[in-house]
C-alpha atoms as a PDB file:
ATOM      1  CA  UNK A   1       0.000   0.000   0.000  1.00  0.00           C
ATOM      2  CA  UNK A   2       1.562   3.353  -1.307  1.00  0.00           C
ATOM      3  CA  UNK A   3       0.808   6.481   1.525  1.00  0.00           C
ATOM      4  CA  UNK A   4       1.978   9.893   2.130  1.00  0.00           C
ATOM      5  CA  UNK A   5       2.678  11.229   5.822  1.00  0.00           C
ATOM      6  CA  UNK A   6       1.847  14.901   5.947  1.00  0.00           C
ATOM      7  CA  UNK A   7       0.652  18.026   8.148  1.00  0.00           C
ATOM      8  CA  UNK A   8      -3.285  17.928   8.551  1.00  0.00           C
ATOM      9  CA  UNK A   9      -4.848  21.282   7.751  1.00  0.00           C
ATOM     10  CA  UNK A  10      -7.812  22.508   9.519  1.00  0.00           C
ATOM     11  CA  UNK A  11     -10.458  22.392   6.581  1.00  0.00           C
ATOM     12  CA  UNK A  12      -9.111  18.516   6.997  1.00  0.00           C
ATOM     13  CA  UNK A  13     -11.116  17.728  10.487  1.00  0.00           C
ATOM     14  CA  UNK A  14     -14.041  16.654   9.409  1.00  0.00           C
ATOM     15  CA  UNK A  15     -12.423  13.812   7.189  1.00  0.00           C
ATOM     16  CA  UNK A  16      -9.950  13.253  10.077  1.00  0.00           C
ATOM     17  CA  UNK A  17     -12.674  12.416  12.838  1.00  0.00           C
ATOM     18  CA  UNK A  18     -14.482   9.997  10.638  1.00  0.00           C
ATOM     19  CA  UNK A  19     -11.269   8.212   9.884  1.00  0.00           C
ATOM     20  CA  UNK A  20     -10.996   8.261  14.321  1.00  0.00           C
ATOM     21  CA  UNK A  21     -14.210   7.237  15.052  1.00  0.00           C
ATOM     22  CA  UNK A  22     -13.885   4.298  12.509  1.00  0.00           C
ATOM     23  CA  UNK A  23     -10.715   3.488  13.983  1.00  0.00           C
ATOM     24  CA  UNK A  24     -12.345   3.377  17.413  1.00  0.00           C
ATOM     25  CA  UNK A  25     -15.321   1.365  16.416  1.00  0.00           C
ATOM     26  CA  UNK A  26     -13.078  -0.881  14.653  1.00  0.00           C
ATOM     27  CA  UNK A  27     -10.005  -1.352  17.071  1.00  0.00           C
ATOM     28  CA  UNK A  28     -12.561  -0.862  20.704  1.00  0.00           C
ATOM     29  CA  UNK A  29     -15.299  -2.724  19.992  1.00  0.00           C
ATOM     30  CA  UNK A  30     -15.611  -5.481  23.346  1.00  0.00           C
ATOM     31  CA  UNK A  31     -13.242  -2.628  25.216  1.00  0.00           C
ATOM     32  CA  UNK A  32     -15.834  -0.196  24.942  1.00  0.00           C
ATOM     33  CA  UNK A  33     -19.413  -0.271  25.470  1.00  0.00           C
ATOM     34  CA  UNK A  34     -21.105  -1.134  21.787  1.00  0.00           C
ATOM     35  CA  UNK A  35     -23.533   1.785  22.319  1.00  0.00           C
ATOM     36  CA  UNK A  36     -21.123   4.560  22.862  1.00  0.00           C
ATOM     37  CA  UNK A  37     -19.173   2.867  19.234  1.00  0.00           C
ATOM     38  CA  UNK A  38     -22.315   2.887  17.770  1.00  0.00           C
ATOM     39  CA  UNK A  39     -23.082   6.314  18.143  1.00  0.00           C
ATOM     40  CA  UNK A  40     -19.793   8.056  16.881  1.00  0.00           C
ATOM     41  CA  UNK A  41     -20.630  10.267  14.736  1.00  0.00           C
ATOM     42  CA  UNK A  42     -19.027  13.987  13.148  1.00  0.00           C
ATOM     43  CA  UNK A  43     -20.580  17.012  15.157  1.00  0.00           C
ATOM     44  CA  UNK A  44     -20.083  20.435  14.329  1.00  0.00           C
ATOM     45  CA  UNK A  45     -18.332  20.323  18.066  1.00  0.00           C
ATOM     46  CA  UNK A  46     -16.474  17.839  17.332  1.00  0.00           C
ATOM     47  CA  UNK A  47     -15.002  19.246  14.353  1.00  0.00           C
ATOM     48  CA  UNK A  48     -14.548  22.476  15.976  1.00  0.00           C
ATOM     49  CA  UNK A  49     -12.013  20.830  18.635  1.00  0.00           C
ATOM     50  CA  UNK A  50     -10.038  18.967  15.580  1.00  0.00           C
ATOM     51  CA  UNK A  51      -9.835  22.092  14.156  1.00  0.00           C
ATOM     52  CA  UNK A  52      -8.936  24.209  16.712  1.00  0.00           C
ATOM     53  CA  UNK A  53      -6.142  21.395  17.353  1.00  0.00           C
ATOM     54  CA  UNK A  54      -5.084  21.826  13.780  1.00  0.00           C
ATOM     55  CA  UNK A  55      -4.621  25.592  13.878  1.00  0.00           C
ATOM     56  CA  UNK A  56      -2.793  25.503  17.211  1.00  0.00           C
ATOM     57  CA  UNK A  57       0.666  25.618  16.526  1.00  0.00           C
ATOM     58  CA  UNK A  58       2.004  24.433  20.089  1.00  0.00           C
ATOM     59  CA  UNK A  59       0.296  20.805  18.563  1.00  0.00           C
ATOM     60  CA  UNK A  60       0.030  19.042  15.578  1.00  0.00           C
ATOM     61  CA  UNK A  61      -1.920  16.754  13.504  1.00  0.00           C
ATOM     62  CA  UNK A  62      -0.396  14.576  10.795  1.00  0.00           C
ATOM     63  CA  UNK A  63      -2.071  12.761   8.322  1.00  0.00           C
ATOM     64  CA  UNK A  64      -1.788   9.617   6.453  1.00  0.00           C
ATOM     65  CA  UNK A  65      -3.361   9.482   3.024  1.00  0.00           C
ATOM     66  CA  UNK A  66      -3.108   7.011   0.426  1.00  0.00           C
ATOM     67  CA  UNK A  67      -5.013   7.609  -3.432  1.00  0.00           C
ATOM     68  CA  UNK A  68      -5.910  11.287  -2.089  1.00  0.00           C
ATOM     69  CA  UNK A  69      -8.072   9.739   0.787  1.00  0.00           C
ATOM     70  CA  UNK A  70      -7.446   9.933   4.704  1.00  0.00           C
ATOM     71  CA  UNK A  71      -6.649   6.881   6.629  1.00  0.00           C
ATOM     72  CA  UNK A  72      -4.425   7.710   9.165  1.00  0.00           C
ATOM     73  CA  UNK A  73      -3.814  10.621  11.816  1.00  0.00           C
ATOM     74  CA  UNK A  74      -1.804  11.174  15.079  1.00  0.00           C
ATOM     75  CA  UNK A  75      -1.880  13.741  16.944  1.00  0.00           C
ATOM     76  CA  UNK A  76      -0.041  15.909  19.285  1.00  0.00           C
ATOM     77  CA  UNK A  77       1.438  18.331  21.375  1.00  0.00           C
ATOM     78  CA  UNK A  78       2.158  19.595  25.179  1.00  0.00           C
ATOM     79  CA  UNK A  79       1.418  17.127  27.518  1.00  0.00           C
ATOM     80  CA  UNK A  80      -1.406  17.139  30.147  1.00  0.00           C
ATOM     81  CA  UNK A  81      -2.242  15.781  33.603  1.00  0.00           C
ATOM     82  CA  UNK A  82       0.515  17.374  35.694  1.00  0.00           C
ATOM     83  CA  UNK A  83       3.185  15.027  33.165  1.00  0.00           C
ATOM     84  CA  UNK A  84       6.233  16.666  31.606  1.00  0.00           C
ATOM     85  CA  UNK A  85       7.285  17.393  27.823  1.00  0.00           C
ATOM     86  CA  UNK A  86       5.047  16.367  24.617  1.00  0.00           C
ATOM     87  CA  UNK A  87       2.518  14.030  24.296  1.00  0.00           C
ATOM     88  CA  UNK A  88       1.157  11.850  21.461  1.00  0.00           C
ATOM     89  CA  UNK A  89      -2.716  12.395  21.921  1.00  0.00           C
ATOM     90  CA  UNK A  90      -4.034   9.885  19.349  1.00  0.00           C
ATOM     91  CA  UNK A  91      -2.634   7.719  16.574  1.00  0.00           C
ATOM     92  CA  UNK A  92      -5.113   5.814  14.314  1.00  0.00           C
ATOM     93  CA  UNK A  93      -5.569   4.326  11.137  1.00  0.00           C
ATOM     94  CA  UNK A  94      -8.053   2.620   9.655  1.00  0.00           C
ATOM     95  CA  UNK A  95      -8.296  -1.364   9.780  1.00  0.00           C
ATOM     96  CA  UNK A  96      -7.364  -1.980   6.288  1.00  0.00           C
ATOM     97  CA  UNK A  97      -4.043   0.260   7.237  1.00  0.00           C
ATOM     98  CA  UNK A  98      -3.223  -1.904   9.782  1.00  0.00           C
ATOM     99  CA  UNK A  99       0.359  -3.557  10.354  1.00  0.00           C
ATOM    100  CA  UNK A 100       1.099  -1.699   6.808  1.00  0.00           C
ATOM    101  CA  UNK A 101       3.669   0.730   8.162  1.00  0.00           C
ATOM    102  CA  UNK A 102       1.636   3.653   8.082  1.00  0.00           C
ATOM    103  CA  UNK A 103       1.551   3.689  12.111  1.00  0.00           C
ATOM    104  CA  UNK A 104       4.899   4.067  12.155  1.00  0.00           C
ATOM    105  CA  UNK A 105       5.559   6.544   9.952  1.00  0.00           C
ATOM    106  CA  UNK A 106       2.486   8.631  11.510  1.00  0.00           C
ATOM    107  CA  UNK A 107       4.423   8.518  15.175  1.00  0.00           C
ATOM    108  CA  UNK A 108       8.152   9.056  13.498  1.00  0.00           C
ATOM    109  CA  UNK A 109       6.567  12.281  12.354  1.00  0.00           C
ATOM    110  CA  UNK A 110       4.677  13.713  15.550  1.00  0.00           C
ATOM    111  CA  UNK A 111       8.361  12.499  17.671  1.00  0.00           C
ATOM    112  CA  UNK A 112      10.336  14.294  14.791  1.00  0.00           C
ATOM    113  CA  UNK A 113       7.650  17.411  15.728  1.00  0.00           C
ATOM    114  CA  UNK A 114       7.822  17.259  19.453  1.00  0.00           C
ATOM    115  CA  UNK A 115      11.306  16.639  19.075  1.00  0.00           C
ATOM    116  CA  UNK A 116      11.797  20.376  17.175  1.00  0.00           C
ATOM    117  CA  UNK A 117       9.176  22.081  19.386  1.00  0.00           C
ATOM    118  CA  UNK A 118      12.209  21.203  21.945  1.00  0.00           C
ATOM    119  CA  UNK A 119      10.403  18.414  24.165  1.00  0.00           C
ATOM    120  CA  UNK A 120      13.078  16.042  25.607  1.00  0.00           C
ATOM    121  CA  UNK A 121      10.519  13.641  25.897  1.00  0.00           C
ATOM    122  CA  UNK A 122       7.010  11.999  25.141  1.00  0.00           C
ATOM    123  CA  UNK A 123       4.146  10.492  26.319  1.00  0.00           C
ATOM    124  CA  UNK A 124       1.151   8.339  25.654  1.00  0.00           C
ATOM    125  CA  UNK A 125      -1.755   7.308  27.186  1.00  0.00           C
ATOM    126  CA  UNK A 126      -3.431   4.096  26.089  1.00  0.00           C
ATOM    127  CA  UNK A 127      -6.151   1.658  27.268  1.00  0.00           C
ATOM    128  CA  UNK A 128      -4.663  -0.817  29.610  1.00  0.00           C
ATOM    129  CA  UNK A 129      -6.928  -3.065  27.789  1.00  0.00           C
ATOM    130  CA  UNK A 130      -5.343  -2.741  24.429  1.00  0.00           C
ATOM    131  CA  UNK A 131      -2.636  -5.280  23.844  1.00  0.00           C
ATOM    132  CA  UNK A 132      -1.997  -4.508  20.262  1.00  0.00           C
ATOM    133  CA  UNK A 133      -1.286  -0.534  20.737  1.00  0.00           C
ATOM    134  CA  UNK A 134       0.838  -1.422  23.733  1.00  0.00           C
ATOM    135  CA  UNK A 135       2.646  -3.581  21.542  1.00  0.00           C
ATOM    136  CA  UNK A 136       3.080  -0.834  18.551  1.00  0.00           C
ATOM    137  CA  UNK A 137       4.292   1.627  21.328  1.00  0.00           C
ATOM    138  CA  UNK A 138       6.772  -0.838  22.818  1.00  0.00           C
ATOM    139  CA  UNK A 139       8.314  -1.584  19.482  1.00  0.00           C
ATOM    140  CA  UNK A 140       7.989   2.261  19.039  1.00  0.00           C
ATOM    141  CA  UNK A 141      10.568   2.738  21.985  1.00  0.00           C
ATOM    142  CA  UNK A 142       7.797   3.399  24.134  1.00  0.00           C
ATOM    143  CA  UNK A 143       8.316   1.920  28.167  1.00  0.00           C
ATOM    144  CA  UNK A 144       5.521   2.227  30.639  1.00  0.00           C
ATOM    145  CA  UNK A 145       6.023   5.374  33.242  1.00  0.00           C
ATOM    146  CA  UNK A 146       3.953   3.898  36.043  1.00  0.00           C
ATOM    147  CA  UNK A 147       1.542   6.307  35.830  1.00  0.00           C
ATOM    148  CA  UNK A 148      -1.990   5.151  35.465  1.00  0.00           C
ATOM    149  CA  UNK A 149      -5.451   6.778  35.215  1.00  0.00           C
ATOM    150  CA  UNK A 150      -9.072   5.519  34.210  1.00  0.00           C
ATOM    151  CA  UNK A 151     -11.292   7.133  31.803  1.00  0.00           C
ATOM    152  CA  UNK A 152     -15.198   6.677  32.171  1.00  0.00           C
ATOM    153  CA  UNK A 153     -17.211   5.926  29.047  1.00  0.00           C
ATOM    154  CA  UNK A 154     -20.703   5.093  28.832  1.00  0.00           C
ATOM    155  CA  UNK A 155     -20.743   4.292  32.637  1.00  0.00           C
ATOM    156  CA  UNK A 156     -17.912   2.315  31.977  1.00  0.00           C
ATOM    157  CA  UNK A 157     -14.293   2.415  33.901  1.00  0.00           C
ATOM    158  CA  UNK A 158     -11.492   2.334  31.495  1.00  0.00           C
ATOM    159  CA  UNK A 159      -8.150   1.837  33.315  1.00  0.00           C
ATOM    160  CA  UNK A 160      -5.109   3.616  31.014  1.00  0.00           C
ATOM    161  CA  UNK A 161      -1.239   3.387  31.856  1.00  0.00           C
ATOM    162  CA  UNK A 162       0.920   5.663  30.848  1.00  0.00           C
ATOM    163  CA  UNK A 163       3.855   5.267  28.407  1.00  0.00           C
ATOM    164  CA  UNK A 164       7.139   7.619  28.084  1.00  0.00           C
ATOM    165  CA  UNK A 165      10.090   8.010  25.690  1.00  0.00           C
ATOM    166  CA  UNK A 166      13.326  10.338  26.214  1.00  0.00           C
ATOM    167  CA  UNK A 167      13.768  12.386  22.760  1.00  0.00           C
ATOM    168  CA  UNK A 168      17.265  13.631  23.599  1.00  0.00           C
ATOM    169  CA  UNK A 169      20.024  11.341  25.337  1.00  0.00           C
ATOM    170  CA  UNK A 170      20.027  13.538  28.340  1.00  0.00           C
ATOM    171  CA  UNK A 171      16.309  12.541  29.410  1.00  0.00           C
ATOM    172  CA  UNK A 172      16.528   8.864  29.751  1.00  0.00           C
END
């Protein structure tokens, strides 16, 4: 499969939520509750955020495309909840991207941006529940932090653990 790795613009967001919530419903379906899947769908809000993200230039969103369509996105930018340097917000492609080497081109590029926005290191939260993106971010360079948290989704508790990797030598 031939794909391109690029900066997402804002008039983008639409097309990159659908390609996220198809990931989601695709990747989370048994992890999280069917109903919430179900009803993923592109708001105006929704877009709004994606776009806002887009336009912000302390964060990023890159795109994977292949045949002038959308499959793939990560995103990211300053880290949150109290943890230092960047953080990779979201990295998804679509099902039939999968284990194609799109994923890892997508992350090279938001660790090559965090990396030049001078963050000497990165972070990740992901579902503790999710053996096959731990894997990816393990492989990635990726080592768990010890930090955990849970998300609540449809009245459901979602336990996440944290990941971290040093960008420069001098924050291993």
């Amino acid at each position: 499969m031939n794909f391109s790795v690029r900066m997402g613009e804002p008039a983008e967001a639409a097309d990159v939520l659908r390609v996220k919530n198809a990931s989601w419903q695709e990747a989370y379906r048994g992890v999280m509750p069917d109903d919430f899947l179900d009803g993923l769908t592109v708001t105006p809000g929704a877009v709004a955020h994606w776009q806002a993200m887009m336009a912000d230039p302390a964060c990023g969103v890159v795109v994977g495309e292949t045949a002038g369509r959308i499959v793939g996105l990560s995103a990211y930018g300053p880290a949150g909840n109290r943890v230092p340097g960047g953080e990779v917000y979201a990295i998804y492609t679509l099902k039939e991207c999968w284990s194609s080497g799109l994923g890892p081109e997508l992350m090279a590029f938001s660790l090559a941006r965090l990396t030049e926005s001078g963050h000497g290191e990165a972070g990740l939260w992901v579902l503790e529940n999710n053996p096959r993106a731990r894997r990816f971010y393990e492989k990635t360079g990726f080592a768990l932090s010890g930090r955990t948290q849970a998300e609540e989704i449809s009245g459901v508790r979602l336990p996440e653990v944290h990941y971290r990797m040093a960008l420069t030598p001098d924050q291993g």
